[in-house]
N, C-alpha and C. Protein backbone atom coordinates (compact mmCIF):
# COMPACT_ATOMS: atom_id res chain seq x y z
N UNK A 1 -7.89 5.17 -18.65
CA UNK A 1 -8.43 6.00 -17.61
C UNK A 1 -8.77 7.39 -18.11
N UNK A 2 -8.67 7.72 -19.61
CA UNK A 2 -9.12 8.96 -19.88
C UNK A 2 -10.63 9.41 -20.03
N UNK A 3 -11.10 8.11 -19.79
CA UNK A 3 -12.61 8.37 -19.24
C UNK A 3 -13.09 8.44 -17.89
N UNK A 4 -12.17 8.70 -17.19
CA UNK A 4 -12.40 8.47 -15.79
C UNK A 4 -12.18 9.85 -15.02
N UNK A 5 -13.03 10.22 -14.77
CA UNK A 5 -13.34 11.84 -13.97
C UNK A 5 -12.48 11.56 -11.87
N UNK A 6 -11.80 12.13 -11.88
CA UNK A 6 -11.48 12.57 -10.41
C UNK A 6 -13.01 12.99 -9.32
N UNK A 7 -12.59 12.38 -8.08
CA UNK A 7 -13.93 12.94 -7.59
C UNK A 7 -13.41 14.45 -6.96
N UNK A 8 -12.52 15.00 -6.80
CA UNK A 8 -12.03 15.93 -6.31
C UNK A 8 -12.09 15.85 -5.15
N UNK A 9 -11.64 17.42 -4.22
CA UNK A 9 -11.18 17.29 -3.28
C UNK A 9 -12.39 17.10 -2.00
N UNK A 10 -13.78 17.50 -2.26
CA UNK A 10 -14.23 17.61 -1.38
C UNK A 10 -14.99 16.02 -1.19
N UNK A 11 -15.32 15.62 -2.40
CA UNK A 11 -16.02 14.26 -2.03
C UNK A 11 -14.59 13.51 -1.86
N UNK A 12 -13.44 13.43 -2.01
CA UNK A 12 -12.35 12.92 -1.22
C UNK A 12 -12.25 12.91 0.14
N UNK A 13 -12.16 14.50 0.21
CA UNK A 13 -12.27 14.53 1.84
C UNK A 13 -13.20 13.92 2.55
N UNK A 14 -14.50 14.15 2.28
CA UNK A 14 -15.40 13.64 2.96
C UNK A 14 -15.24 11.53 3.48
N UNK A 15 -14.74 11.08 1.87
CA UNK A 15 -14.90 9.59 1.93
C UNK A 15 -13.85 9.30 2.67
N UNK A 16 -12.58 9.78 2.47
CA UNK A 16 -11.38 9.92 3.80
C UNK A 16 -11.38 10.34 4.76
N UNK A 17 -12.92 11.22 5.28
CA UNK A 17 -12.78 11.03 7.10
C UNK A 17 -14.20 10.03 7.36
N UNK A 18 -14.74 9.33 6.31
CA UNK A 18 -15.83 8.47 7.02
C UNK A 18 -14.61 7.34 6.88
N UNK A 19 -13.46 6.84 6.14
CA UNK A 19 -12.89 5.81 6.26
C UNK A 19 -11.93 5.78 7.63
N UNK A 20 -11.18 6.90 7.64
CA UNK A 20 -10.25 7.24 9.29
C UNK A 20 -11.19 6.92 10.23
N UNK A 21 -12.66 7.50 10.45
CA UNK A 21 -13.01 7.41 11.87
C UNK A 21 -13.64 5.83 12.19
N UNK A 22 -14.16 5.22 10.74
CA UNK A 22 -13.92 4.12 11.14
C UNK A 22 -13.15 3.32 11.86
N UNK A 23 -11.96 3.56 11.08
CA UNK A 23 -10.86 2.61 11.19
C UNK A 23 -10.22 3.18 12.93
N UNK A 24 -10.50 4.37 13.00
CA UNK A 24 -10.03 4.70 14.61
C UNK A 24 -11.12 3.90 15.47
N UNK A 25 -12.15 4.23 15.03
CA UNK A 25 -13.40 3.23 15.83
C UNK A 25 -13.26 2.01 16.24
N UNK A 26 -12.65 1.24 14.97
CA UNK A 26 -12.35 -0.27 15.49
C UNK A 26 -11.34 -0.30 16.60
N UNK A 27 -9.95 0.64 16.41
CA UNK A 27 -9.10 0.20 16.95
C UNK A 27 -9.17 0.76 18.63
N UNK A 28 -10.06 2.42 18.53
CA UNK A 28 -10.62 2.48 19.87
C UNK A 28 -11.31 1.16 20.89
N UNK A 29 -12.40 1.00 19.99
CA UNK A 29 -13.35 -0.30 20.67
C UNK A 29 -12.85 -1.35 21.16
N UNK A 30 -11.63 -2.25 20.50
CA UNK A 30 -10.51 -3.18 20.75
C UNK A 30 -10.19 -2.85 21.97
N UNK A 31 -9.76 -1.15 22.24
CA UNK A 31 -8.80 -1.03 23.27
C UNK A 31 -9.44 -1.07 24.69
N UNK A 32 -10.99 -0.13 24.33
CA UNK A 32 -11.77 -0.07 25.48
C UNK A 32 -12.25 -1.43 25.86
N UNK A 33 -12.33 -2.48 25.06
CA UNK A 33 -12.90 -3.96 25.55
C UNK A 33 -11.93 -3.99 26.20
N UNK A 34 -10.21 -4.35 25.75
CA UNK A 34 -9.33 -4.36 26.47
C UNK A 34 -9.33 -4.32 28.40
N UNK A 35 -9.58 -3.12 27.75
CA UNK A 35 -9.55 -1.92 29.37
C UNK A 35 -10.55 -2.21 30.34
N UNK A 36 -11.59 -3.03 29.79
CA UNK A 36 -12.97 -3.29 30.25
C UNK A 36 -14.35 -2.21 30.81
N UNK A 37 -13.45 -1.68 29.63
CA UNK A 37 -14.75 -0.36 29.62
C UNK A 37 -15.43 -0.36 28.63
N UNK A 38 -15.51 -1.16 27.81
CA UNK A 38 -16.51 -1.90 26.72
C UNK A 38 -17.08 -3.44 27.30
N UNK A 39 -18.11 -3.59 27.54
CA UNK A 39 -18.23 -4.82 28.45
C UNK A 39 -19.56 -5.95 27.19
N UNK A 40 -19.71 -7.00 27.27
CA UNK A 40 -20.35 -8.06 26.91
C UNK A 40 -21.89 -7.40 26.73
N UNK A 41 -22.16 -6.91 27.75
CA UNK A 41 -23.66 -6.43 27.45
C UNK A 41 -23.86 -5.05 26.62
N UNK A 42 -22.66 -4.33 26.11
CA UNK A 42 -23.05 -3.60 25.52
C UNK A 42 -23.25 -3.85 23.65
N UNK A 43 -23.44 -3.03 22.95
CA UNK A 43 -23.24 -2.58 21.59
C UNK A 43 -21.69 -2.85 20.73
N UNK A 44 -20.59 -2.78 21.26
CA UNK A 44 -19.41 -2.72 21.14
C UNK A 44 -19.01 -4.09 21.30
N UNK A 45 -18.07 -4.37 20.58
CA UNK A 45 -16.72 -5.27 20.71
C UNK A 45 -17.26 -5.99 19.89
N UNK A 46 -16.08 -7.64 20.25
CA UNK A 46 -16.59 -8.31 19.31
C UNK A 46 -17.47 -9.56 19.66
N UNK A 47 -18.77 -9.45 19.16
CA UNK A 47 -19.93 -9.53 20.08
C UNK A 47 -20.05 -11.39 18.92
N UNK A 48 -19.64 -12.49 19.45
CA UNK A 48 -20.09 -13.70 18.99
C UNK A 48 -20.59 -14.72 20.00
N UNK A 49 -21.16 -15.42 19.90
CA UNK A 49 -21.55 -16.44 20.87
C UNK A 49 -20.59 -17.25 22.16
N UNK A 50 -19.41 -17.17 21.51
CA UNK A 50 -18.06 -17.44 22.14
C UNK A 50 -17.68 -16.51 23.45
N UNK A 51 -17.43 -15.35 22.13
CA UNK A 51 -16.82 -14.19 22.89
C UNK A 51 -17.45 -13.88 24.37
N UNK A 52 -19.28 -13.90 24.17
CA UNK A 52 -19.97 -13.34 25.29
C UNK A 52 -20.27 -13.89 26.56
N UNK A 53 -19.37 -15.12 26.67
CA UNK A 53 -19.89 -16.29 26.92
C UNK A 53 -19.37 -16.12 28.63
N UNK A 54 -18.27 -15.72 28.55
CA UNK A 54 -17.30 -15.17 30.32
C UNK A 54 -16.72 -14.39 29.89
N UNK A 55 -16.52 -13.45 31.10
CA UNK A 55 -15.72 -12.21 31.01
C UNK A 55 -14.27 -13.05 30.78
N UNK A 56 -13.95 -14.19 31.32
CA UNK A 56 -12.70 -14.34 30.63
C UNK A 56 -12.46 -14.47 28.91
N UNK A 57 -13.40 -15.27 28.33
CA UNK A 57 -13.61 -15.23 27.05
C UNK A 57 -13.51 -13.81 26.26
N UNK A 58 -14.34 -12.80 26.89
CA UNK A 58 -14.14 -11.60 26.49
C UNK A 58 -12.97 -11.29 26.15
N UNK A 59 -12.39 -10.85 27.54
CA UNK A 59 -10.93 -10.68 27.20
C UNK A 59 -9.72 -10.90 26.63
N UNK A 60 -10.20 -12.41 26.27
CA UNK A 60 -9.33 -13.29 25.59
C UNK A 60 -9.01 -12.89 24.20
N UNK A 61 -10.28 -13.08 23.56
CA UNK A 61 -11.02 -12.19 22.50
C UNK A 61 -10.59 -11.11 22.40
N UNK A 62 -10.71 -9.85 22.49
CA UNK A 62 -10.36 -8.95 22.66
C UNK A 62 -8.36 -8.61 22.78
N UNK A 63 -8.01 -9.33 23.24
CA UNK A 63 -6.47 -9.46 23.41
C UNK A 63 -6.12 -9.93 22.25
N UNK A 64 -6.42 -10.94 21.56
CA UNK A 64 -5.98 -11.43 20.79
C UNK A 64 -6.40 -11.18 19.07
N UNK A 65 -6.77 -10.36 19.62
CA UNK A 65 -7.87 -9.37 18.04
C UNK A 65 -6.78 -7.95 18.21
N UNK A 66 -6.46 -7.58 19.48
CA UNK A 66 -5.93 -6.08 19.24
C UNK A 66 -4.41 -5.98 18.12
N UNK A 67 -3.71 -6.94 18.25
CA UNK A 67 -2.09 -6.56 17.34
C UNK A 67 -3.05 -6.63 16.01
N UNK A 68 -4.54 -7.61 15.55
CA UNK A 68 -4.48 -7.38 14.17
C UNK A 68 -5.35 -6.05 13.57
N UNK A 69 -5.63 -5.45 14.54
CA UNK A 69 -7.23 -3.91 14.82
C UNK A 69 -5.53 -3.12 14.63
N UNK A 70 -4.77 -3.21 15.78
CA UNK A 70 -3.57 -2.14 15.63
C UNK A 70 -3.22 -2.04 13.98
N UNK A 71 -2.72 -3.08 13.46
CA UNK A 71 -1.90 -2.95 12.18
C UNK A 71 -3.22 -2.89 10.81
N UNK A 72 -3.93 -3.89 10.82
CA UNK A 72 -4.60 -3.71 9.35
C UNK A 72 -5.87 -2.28 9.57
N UNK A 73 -6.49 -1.94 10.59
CA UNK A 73 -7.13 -0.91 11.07
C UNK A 73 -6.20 0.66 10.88
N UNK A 74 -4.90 0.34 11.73
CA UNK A 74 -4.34 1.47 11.70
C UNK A 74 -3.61 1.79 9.80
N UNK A 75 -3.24 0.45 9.43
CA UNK A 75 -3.02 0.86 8.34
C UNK A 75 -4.04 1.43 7.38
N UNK A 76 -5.24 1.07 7.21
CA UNK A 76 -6.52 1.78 7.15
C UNK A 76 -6.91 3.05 6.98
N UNK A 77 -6.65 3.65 8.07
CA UNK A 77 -6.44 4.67 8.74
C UNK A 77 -5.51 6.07 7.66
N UNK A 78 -4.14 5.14 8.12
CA UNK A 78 -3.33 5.71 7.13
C UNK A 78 -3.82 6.29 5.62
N UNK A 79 -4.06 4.47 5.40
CA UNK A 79 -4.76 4.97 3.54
C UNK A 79 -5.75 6.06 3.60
N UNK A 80 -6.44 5.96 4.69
CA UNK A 80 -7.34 7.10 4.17
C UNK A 80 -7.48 8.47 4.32
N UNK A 81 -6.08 9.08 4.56
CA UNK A 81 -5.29 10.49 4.46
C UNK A 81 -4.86 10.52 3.27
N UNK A 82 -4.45 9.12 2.90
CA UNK A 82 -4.06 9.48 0.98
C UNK A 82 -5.04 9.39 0.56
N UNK A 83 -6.43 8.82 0.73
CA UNK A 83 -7.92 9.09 0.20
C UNK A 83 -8.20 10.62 -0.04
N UNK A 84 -7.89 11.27 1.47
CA UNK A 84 -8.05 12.29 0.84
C UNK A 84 -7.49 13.63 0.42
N UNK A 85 -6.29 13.58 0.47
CA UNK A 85 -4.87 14.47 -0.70
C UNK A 85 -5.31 14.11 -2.26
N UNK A 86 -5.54 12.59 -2.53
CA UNK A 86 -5.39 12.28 -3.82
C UNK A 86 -7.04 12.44 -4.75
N UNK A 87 -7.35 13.52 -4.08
CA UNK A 87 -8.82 13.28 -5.04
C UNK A 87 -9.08 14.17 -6.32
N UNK A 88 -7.51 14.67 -6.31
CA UNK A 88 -7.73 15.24 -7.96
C UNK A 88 -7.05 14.36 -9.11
N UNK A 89 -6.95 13.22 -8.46
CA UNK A 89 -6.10 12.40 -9.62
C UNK A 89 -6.81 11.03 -9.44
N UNK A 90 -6.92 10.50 -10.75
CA UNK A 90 -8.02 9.23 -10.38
C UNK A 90 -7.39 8.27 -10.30
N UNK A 91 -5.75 7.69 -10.91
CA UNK A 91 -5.46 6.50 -10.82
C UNK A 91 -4.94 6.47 -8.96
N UNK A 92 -4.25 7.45 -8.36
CA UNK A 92 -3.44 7.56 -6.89
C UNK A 92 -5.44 7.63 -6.25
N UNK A 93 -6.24 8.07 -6.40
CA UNK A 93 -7.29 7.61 -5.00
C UNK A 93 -7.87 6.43 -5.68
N UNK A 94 -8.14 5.81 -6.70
CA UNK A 94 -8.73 4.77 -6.38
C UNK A 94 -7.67 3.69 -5.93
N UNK A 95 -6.28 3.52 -5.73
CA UNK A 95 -5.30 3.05 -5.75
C UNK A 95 -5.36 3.56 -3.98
N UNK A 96 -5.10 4.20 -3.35
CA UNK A 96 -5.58 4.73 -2.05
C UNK A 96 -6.58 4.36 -1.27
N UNK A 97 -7.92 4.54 -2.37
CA UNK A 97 -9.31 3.97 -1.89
C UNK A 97 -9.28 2.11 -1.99
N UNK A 98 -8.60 2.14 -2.69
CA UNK A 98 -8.60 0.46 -2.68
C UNK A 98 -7.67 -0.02 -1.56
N UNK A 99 -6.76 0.16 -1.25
CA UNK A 99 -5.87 -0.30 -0.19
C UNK A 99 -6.55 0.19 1.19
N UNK A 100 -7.27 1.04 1.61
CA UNK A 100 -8.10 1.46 2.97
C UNK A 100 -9.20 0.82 3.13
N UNK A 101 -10.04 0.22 1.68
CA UNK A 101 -11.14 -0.84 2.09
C UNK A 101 -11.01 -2.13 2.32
N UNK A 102 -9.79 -2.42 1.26
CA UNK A 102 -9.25 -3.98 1.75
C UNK A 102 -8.78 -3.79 3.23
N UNK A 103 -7.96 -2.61 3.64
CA UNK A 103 -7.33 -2.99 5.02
C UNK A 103 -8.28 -3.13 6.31
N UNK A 104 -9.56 -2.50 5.82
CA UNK A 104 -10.81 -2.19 6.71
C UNK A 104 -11.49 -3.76 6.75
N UNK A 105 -11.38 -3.84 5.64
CA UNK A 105 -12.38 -4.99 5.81
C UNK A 105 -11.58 -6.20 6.17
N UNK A 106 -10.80 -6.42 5.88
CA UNK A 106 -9.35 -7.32 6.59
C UNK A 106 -9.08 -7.26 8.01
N UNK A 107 -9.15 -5.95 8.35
CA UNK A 107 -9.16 -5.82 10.25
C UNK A 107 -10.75 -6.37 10.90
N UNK A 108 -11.52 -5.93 9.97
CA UNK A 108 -12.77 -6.54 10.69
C UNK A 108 -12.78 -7.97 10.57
N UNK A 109 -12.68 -8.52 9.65
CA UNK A 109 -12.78 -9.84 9.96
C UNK A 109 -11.57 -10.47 10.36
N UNK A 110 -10.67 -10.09 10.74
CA UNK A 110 -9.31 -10.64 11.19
C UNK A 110 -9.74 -10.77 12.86
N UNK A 111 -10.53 -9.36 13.09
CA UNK A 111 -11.06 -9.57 14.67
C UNK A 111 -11.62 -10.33 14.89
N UNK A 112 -12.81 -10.55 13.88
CA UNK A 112 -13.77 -11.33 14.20
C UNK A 112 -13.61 -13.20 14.63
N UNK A 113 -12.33 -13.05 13.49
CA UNK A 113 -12.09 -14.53 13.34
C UNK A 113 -10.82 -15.03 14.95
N UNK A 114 -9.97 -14.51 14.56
CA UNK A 114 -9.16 -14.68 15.90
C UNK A 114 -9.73 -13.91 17.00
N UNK A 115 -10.38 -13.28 17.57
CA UNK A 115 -11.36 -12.97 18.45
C UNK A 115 -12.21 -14.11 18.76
N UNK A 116 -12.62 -14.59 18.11
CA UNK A 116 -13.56 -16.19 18.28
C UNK A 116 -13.10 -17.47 18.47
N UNK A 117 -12.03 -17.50 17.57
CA UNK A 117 -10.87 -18.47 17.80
C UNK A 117 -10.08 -18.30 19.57
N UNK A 118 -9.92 -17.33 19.55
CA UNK A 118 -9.05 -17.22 21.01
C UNK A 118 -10.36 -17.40 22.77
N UNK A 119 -11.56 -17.05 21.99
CA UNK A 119 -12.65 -17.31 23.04
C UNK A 119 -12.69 -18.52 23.20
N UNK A 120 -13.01 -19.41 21.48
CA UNK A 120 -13.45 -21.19 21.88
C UNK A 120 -12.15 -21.43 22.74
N UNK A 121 -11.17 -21.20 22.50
CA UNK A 121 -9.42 -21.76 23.14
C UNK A 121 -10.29 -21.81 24.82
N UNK A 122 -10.41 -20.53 25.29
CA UNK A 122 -10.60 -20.31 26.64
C UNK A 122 -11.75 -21.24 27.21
N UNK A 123 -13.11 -21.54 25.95
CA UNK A 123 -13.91 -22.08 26.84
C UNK A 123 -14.13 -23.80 26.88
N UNK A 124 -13.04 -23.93 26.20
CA UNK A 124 -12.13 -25.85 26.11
C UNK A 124 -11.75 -25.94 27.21
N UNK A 125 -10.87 -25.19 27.58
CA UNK A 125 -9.84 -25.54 29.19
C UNK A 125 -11.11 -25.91 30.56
């Protein structure tokens, strides 16, 4: 790694609040579907053929996506406050930056998948 330059603090900071507001984004959006103030016809949630199918489906969806948006999202989240403390040292942020994109991209498709899974459930019965 002695060829490996730090990005410092400011392009740290910056990549650690586009990764936080993500990761708050998902876990906001989860909550407002929840709440049903994110609804089927909008832009938001988790928008699959299943999911859109009844407002019960929605919800279903949505319920059953939030414990994994809470933990791999919020953990996310987390990492990406050490994204951006650690941007004068290159092995602690890419070690930082790597654990906030896996957890990001792990909450999104964790929604996506049990979010869809818990809709088909609803539209069997």
């Amino acid at each position: 790694m002695d060829s490996l330059q730090a990005p410092g603090f400011g392009i740290a900071f910056i990549l650690g609040l586009i990764l936080v507001l993500g990761n708050v984004m998902a876990i906001t959006s989860i909550r407002l579907a929840m709440q049903g103030r994110i609804t089927p016809d909008t832009m938001a949630g988790i928008r699959t053929n299943a999911t859109r199918a009844t407002p019960e489906t929605w919800d279903a969806a949505h319920t059953a996506a939030w414990p994994w948006a809470l933990v791999l999202n919020g953990l996310g989240a987390i990492g990406s406050i050490a994204v951006m403390v650690t941007g004068n040292s290159v092995g602690p942020f890419l070690a930082a930056a790597g654990f906030t994109v896996v957890c990001t991209i792990a909450g999104a498709l964790a929604q996506i998948i049990v979010g869809h899974r818990a809709a088909t459930r609803v539209l069997k019965r």
